[in-house]
N, C-alpha and C. Protein backbone atom coordinates (compact mmCIF):
# COMPACT_ATOMS: atom_id res chain seq x y z
N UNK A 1 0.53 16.53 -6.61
CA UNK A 1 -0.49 15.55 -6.31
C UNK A 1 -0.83 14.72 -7.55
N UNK A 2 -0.83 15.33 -8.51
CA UNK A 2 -1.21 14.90 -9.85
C UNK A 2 -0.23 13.62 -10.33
N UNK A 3 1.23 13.90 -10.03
CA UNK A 3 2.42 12.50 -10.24
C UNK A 3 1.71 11.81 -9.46
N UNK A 4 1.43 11.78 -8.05
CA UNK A 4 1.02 10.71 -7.43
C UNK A 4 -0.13 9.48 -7.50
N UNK A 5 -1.37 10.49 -8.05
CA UNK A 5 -2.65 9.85 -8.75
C UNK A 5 -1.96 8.98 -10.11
N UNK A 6 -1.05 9.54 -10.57
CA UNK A 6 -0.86 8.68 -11.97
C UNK A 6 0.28 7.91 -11.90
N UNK A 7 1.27 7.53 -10.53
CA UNK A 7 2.23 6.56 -10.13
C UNK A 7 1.07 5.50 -10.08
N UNK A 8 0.10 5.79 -8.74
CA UNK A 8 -1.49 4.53 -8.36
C UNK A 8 -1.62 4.05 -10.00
N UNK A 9 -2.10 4.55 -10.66
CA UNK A 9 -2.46 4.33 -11.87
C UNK A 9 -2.05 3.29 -12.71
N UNK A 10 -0.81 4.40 -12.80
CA UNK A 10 0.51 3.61 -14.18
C UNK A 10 0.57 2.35 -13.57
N UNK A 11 0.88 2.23 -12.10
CA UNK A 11 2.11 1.01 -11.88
C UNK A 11 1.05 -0.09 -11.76
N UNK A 12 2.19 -1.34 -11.95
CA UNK A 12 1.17 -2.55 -12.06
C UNK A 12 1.25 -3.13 -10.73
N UNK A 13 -0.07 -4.37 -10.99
CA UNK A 13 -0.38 -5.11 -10.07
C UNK A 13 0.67 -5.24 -9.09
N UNK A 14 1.39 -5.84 -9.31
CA UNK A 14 3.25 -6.94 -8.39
C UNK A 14 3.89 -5.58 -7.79
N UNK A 15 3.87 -4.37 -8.57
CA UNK A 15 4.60 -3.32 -7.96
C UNK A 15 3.71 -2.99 -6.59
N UNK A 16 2.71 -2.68 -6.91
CA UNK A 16 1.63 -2.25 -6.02
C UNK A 16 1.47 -3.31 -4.74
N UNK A 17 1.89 -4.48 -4.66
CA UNK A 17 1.35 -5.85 -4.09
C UNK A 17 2.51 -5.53 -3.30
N UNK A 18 3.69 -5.68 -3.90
CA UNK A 18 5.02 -5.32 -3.21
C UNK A 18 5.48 -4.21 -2.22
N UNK A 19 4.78 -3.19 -2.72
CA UNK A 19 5.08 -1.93 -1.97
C UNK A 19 4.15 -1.89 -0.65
N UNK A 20 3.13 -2.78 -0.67
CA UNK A 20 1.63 -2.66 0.34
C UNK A 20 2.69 -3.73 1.31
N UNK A 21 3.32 -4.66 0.57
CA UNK A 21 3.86 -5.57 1.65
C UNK A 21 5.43 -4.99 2.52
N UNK A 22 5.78 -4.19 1.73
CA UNK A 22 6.86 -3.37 2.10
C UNK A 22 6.67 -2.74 3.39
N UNK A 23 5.70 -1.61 2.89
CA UNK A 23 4.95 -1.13 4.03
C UNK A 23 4.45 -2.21 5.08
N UNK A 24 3.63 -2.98 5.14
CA UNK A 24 3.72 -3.59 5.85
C UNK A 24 4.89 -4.29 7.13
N UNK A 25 5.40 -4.87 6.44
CA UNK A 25 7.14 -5.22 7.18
C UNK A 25 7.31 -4.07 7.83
N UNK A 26 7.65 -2.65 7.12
CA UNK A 26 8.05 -1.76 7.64
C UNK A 26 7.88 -1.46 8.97
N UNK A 27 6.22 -1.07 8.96
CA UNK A 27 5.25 -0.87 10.34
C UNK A 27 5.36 -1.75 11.60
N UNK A 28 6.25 -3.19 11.34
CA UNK A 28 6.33 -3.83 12.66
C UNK A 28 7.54 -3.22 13.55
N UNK A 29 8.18 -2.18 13.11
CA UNK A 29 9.65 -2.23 13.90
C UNK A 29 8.92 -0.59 14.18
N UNK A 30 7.69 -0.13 13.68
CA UNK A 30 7.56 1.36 14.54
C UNK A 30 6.45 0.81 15.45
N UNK A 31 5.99 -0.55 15.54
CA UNK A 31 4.67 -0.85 16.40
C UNK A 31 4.63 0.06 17.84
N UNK A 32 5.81 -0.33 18.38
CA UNK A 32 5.64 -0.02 19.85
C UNK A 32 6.16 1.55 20.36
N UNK A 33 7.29 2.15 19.45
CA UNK A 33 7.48 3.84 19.96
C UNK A 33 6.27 4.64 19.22
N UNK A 34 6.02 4.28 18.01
CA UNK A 34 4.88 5.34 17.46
C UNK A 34 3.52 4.42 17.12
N UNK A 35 2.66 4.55 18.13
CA UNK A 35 1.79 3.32 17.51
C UNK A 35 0.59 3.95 16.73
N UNK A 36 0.42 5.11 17.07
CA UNK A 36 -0.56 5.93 15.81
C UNK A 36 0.14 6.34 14.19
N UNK A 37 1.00 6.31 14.31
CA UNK A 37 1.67 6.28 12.73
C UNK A 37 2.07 4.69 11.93
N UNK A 38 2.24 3.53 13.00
CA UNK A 38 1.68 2.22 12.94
C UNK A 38 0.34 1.91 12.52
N UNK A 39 -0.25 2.53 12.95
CA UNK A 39 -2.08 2.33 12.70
C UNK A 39 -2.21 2.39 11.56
N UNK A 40 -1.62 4.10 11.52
CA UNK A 40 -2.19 4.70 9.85
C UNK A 40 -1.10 3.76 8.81
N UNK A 41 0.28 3.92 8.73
CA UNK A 41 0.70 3.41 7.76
C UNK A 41 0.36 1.69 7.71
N UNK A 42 -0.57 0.86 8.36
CA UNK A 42 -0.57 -0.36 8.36
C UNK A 42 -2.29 0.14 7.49
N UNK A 43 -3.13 0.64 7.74
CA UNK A 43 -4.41 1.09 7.19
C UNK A 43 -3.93 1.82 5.91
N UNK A 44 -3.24 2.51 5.44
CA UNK A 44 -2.37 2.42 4.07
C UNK A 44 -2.19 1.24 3.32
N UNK A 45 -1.44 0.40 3.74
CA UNK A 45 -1.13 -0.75 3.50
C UNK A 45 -2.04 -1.24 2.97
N UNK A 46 -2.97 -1.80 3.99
CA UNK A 46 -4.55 -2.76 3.78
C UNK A 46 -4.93 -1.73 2.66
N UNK A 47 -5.04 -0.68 2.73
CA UNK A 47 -5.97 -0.21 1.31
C UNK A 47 -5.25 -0.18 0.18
N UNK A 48 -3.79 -0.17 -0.33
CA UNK A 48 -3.05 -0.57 -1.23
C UNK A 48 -3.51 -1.36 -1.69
N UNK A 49 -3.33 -2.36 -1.04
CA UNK A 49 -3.07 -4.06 -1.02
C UNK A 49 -4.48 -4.51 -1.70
N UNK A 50 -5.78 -3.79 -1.46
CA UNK A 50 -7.10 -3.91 -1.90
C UNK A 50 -7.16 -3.00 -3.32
N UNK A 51 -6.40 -2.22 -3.04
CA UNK A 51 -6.48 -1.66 -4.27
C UNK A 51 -6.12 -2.43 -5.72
N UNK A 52 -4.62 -2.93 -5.56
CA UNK A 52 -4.48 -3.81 -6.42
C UNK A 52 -4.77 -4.85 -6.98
N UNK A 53 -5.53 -5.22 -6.02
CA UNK A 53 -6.31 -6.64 -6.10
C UNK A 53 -7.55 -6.43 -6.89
N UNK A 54 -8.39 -5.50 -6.86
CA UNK A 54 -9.33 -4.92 -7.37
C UNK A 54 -8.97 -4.53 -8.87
N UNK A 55 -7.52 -4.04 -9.07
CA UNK A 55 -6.93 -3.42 -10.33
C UNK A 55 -7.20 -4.70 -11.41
N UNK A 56 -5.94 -5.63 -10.38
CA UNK A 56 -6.16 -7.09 -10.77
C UNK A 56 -6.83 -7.86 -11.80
N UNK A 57 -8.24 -8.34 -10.89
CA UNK A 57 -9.56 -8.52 -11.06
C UNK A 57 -10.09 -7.78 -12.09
N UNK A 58 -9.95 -6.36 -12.14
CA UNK A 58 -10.76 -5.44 -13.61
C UNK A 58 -10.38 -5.77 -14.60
N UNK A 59 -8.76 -6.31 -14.94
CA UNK A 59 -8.14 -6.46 -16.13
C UNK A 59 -8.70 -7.69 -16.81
N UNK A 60 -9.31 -8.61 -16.11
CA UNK A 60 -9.16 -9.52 -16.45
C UNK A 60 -10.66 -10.00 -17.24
C-alpha cells in the first residue's frame, strides 16, 4: 500500500492527467456489460483528475 501512496505522490501533474484520461477512455468500452465497475472506475477517474489539478495549483 505504501508504493502506492508514494507513486500518487512522486508522479507529476501530465502523468497523473494522463492516466485519469486513460482510465477514462478505458471505461467507455466496459459501459454496457459491467456498468457498476464503469461507475466506480469512471468515479476513480474524476477523483484523479481533481487530484492533480489541485497538486497543480499548490505548486504554484
Amino acid at each position: 500500500m505504501e508504493k502506492v501512496v508514494s507513486f500518487f505522490k512522486e508522479s507529476s501533474f501530465l502523468k497523473l492527467v494522463a492516466i485519469s484520461i486513460g482510465i477514462a477512455v478505458l471505461t467507455v468500452f466496459i459501459e454496457k456489460p459491467l456498468p457498476s465497475i464503469f461507475l466506480g472506475l469512471r468515479l476513480f477517474s474524476f477523483l484523479l483528475f481533481v487530484y492533480a489539478v489541485i497538486r497543480y495549483i499548490s505548486r504554484k
